[in-house]
N, C-alpha and C. Protein backbone atom coordinates (compact mmCIF):
# COMPACT_ATOMS: atom_id res chain seq x y z
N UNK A 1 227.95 -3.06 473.76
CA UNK A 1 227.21 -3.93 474.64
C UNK A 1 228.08 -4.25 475.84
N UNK A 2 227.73 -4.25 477.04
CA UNK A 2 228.11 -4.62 478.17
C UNK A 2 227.88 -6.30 478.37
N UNK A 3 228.55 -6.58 478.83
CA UNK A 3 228.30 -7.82 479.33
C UNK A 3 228.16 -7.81 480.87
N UNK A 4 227.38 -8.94 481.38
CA UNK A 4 227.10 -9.02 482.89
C UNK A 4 228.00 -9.21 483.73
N UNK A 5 227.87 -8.82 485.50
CA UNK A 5 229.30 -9.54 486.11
C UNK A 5 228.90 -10.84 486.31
N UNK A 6 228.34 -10.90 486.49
CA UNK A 6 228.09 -12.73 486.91
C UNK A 6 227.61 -13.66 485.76
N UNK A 7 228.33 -14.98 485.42
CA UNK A 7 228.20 -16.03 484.91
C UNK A 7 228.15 -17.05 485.35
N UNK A 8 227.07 -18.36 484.70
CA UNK A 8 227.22 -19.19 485.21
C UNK A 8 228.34 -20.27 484.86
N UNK A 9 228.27 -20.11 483.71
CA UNK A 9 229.07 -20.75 482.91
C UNK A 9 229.26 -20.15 481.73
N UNK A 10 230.93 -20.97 480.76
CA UNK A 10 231.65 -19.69 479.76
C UNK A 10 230.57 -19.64 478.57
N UNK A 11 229.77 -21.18 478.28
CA UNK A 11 228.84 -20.75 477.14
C UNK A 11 227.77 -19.62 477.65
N UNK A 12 227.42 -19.24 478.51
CA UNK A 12 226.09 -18.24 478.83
C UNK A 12 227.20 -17.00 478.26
N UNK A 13 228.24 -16.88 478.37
CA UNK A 13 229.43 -15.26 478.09
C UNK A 13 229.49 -15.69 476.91
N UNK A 14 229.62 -16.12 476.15
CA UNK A 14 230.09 -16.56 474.48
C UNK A 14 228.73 -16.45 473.91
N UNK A 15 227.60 -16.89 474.69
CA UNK A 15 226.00 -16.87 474.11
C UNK A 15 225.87 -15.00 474.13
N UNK A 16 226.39 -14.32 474.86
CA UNK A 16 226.63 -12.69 475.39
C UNK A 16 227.07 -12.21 474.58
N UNK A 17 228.12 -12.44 473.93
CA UNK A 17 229.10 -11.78 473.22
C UNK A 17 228.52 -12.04 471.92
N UNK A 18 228.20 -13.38 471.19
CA UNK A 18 227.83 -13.13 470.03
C UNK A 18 226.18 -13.26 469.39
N UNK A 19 225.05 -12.77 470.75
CA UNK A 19 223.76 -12.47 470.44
C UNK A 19 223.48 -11.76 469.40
N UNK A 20 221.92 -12.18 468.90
CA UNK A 20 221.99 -11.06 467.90
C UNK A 20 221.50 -11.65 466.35
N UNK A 21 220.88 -11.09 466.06
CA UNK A 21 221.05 -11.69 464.51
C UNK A 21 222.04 -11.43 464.04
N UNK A 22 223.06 -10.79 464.12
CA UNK A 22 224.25 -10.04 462.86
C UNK A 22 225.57 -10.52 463.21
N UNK A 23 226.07 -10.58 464.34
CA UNK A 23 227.23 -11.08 464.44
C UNK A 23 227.73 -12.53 463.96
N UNK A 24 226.66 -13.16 463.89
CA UNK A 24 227.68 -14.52 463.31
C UNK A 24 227.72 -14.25 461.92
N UNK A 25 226.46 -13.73 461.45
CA UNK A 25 226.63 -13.74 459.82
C UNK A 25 228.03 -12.90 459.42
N UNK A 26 227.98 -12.00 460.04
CA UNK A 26 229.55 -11.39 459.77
C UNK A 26 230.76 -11.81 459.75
N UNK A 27 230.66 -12.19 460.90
CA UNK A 27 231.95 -13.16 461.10
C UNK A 27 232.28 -14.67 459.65
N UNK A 28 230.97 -15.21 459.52
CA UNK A 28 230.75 -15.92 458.35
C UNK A 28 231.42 -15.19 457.33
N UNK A 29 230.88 -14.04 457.10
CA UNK A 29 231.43 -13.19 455.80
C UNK A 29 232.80 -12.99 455.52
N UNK A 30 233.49 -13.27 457.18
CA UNK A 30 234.78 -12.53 457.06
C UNK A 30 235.41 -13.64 456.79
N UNK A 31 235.01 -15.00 456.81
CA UNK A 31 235.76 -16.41 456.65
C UNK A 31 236.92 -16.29 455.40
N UNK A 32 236.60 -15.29 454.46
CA UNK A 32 237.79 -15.87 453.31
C UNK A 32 238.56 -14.88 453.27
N UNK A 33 238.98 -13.91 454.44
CA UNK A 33 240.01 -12.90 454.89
C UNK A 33 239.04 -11.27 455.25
N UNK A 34 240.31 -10.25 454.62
CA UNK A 34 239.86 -8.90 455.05
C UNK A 34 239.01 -8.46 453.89
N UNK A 35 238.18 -7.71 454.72
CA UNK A 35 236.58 -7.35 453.83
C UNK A 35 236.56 -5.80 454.11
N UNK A 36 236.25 -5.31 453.12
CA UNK A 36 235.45 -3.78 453.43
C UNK A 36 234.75 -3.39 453.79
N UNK A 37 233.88 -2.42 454.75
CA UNK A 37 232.70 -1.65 455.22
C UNK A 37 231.94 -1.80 454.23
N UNK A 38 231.90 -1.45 453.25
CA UNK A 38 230.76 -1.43 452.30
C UNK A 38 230.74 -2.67 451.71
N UNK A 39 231.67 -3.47 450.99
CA UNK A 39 231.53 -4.99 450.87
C UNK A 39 230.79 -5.81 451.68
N UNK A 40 231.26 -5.78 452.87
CA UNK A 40 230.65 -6.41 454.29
C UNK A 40 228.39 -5.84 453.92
N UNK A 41 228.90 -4.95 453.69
CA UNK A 41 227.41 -3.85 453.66
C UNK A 41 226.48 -4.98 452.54
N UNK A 42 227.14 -4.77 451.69
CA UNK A 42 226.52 -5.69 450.06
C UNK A 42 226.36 -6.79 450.18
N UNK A 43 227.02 -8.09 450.93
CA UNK A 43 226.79 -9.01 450.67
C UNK A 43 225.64 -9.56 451.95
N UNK A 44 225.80 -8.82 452.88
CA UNK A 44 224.71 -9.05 454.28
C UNK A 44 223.34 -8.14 453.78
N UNK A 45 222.47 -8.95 453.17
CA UNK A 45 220.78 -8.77 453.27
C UNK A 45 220.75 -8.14 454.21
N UNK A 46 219.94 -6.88 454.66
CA UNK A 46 218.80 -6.57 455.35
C UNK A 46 219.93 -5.55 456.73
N UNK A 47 221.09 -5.44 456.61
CA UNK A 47 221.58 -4.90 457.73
C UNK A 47 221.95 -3.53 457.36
N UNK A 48 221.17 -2.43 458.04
CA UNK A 48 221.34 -1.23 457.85
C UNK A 48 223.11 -0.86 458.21
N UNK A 49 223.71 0.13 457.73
CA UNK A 49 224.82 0.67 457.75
C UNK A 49 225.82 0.93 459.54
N UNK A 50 224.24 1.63 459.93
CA UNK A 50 224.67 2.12 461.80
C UNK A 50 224.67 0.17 462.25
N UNK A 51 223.75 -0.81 461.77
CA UNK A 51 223.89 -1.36 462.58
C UNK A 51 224.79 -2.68 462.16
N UNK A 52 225.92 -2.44 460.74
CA UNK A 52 226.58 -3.14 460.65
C UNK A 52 228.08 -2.76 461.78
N UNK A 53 227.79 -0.84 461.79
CA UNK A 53 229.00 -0.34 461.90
C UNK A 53 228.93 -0.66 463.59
N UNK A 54 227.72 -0.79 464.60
CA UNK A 54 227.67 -1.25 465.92
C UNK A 54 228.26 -2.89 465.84
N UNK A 55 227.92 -3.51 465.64
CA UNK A 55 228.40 -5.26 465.71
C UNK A 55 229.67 -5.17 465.25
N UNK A 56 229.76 -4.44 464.35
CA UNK A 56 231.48 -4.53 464.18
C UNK A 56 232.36 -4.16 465.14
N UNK A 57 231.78 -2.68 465.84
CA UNK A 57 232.61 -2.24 466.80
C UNK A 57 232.72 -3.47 468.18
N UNK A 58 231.19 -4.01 467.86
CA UNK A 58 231.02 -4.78 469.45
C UNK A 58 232.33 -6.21 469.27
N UNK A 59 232.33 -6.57 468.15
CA UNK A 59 232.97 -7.82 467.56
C UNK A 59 234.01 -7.46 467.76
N UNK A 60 234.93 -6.66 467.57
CA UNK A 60 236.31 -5.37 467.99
C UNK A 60 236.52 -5.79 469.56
N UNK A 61 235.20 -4.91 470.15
CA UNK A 61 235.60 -5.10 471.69
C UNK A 61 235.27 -6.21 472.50
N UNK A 62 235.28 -7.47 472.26
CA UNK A 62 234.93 -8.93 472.00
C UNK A 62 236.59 -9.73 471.77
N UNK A 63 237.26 -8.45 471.04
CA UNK A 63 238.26 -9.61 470.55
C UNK A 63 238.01 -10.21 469.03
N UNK A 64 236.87 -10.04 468.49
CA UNK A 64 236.77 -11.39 467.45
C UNK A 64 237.01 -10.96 466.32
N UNK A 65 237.26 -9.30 466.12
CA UNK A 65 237.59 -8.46 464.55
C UNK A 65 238.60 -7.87 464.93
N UNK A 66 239.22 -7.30 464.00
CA UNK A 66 239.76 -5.81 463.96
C UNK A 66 239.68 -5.16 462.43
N UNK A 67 240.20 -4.38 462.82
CA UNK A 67 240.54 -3.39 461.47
C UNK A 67 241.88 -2.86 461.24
N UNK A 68 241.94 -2.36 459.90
CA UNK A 68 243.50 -2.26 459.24
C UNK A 68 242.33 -0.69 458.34
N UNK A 69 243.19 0.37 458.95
CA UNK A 69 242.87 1.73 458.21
C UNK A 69 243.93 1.96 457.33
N UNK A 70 244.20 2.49 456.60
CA UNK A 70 245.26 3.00 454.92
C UNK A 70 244.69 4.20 454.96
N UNK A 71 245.69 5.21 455.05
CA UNK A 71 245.68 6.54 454.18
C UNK A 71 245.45 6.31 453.12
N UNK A 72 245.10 7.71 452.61
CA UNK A 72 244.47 8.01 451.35
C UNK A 72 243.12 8.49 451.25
N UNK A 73 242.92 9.20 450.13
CA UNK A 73 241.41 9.53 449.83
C UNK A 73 240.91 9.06 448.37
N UNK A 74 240.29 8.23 448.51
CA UNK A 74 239.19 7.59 450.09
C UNK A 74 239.48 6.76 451.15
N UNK A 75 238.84 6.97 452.16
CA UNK A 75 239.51 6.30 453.20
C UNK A 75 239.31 4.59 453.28
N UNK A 76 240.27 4.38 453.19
CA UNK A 76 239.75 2.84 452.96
C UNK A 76 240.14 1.95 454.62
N UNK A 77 238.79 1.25 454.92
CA UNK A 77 239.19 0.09 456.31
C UNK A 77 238.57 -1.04 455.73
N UNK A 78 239.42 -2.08 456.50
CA UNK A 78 239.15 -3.01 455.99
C UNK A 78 239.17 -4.18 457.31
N UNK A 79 237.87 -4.76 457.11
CA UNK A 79 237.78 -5.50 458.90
C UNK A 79 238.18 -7.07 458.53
N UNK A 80 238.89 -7.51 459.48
CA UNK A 80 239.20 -9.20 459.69
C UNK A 80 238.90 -9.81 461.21
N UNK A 81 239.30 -11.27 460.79
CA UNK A 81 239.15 -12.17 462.07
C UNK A 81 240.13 -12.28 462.66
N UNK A 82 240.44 -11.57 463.68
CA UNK A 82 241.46 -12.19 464.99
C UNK A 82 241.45 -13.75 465.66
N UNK A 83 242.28 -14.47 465.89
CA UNK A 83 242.76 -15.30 466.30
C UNK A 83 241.28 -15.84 466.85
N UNK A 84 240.77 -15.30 468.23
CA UNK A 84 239.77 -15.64 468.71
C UNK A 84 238.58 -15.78 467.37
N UNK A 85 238.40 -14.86 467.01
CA UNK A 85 237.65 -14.54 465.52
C UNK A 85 237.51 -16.14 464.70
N UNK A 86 238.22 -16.42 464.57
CA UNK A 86 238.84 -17.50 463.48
C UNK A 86 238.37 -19.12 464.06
N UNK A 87 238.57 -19.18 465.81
CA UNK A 87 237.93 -20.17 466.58
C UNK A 87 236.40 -20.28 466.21
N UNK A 88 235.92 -19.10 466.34
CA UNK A 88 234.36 -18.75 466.55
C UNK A 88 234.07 -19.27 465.17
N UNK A 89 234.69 -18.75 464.80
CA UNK A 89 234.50 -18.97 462.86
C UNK A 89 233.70 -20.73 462.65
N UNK A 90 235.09 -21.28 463.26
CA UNK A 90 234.90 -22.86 463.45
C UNK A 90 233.41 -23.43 463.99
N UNK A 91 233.30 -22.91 464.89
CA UNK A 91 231.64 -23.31 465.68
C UNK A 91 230.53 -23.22 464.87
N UNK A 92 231.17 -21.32 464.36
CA UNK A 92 230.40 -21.24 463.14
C UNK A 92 229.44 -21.92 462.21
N UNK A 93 230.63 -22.52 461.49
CA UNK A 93 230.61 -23.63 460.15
C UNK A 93 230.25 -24.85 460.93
N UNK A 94 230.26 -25.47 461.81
CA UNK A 94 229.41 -26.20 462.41
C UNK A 94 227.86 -26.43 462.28
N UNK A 95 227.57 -25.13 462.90
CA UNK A 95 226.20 -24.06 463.02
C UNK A 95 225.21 -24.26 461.42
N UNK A 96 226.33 -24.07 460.34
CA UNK A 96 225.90 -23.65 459.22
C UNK A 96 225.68 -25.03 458.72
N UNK A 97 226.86 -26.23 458.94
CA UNK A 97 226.00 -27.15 458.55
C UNK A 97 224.86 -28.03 459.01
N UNK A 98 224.67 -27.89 460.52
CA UNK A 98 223.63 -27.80 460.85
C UNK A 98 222.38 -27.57 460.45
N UNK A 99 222.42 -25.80 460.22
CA UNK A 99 221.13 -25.28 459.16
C UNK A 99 221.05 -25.74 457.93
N UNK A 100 222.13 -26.18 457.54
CA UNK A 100 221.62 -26.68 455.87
C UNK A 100 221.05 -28.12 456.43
N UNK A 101 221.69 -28.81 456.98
CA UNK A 101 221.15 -30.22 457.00
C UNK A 101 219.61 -30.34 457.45
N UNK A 102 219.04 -29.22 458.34
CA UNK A 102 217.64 -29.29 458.69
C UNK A 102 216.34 -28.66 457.37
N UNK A 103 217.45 -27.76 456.57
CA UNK A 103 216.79 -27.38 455.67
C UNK A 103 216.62 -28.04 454.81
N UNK A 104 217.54 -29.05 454.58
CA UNK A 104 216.97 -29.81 453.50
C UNK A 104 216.29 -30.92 454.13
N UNK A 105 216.36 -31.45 455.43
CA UNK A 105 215.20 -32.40 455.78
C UNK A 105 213.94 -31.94 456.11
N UNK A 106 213.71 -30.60 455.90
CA UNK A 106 212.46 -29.68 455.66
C UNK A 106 211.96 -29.66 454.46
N UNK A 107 213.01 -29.77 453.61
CA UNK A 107 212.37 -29.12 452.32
C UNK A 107 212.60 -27.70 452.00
N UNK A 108 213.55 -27.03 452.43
CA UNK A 108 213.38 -25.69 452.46
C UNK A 108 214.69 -25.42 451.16
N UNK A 109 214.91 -26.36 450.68
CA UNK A 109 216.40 -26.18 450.01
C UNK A 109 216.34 -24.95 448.86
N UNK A 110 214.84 -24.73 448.46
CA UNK A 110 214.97 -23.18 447.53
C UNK A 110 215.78 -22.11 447.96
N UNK A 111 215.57 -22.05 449.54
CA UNK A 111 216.32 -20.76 450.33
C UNK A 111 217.88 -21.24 450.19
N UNK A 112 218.34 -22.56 449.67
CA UNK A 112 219.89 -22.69 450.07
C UNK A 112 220.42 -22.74 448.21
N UNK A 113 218.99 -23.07 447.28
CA UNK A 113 219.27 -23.04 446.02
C UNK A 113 219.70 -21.19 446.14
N UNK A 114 218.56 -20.66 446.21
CA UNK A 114 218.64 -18.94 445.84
C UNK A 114 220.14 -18.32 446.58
N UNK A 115 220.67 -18.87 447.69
CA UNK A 115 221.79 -18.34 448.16
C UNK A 115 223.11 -19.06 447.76
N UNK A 116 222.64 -20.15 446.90
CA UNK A 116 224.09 -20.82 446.40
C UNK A 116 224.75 -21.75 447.31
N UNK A 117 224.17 -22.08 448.04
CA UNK A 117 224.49 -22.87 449.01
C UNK A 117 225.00 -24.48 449.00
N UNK A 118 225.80 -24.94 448.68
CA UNK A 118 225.95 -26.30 448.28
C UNK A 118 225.32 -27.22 448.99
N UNK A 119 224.99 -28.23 448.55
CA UNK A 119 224.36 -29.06 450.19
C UNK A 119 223.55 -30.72 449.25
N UNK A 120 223.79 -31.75 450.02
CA UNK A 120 223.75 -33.30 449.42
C UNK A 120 221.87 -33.78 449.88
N UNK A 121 221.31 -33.95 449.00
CA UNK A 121 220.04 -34.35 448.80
C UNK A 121 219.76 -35.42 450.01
N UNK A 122 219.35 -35.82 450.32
CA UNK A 122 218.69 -36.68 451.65
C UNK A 122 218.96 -37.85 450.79
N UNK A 123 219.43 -38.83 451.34
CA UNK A 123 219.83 -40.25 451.21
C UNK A 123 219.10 -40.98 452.06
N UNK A 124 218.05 -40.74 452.63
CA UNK A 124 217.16 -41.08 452.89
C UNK A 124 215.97 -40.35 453.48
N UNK A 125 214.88 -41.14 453.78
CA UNK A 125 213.17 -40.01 453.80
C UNK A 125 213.08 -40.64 455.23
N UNK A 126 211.97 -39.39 455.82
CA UNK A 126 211.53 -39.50 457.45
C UNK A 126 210.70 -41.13 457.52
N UNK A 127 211.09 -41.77 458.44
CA UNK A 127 209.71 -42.42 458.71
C UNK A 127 208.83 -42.08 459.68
């Protein structure tokens, strides 16, 4: 992905860089260190292979991943969070408690039961 020459401001380039349905969830994934291509593959619902292996590359040329290749057969890579990576991470988990907190003042908490999601019952109701 290219990014534009002109900005107005750094959130519209940071909104650029990590568009998308897939990139934050990844980056999420990568929160508890280095992960595998196919690990990464298994635990992300619904993201075909080409288009884990594009966001990764884009996340790479972003700054926010890299990779660590090992000889041997099979070839093993294994992707992490760079420095920048690890910031984003932070906003992240922000983000996430965000979504849980609206989900459960929705009612939606089956989707956070079925994913294991920890999260504190409403201590209080809408008026």
């Amino acid at each position: 992905m290219k990014l534009r020459q002109n900005y107005t401001c750094p959130l519209e380039l940071v909104h650029d860089i990590i568009r998308g349905k897939w990139k934050t969830i990844i980056i999420f994934q990568l929160r508890n260190g280095a992960c595998s291509f196919s690990d990464l593959h298994h635990t992300i619902n619904g993201i075909s292979e080409k288009m884990l292996l594009e966001q990764l590359n884009e996340l790479k040329q972003f700054g926010m991943a890299d990779k660590n290749s090992y000889d041997g057969f099979p070839l093993k890579v294994e992707y992490f969070l760079t420095a920048r990576g690890e910031k984003m991470l932070s906003a992240i988990k922000i983000m996430q408690e965000i979504g849980v907190e609206y989900m459960v003042e929705h009612g939606m908490t089956d989707i956070l039961d079925k994913k294991g999601i920890c999260y504190e019952p409403l201590l209080y109701t809408k008026k």
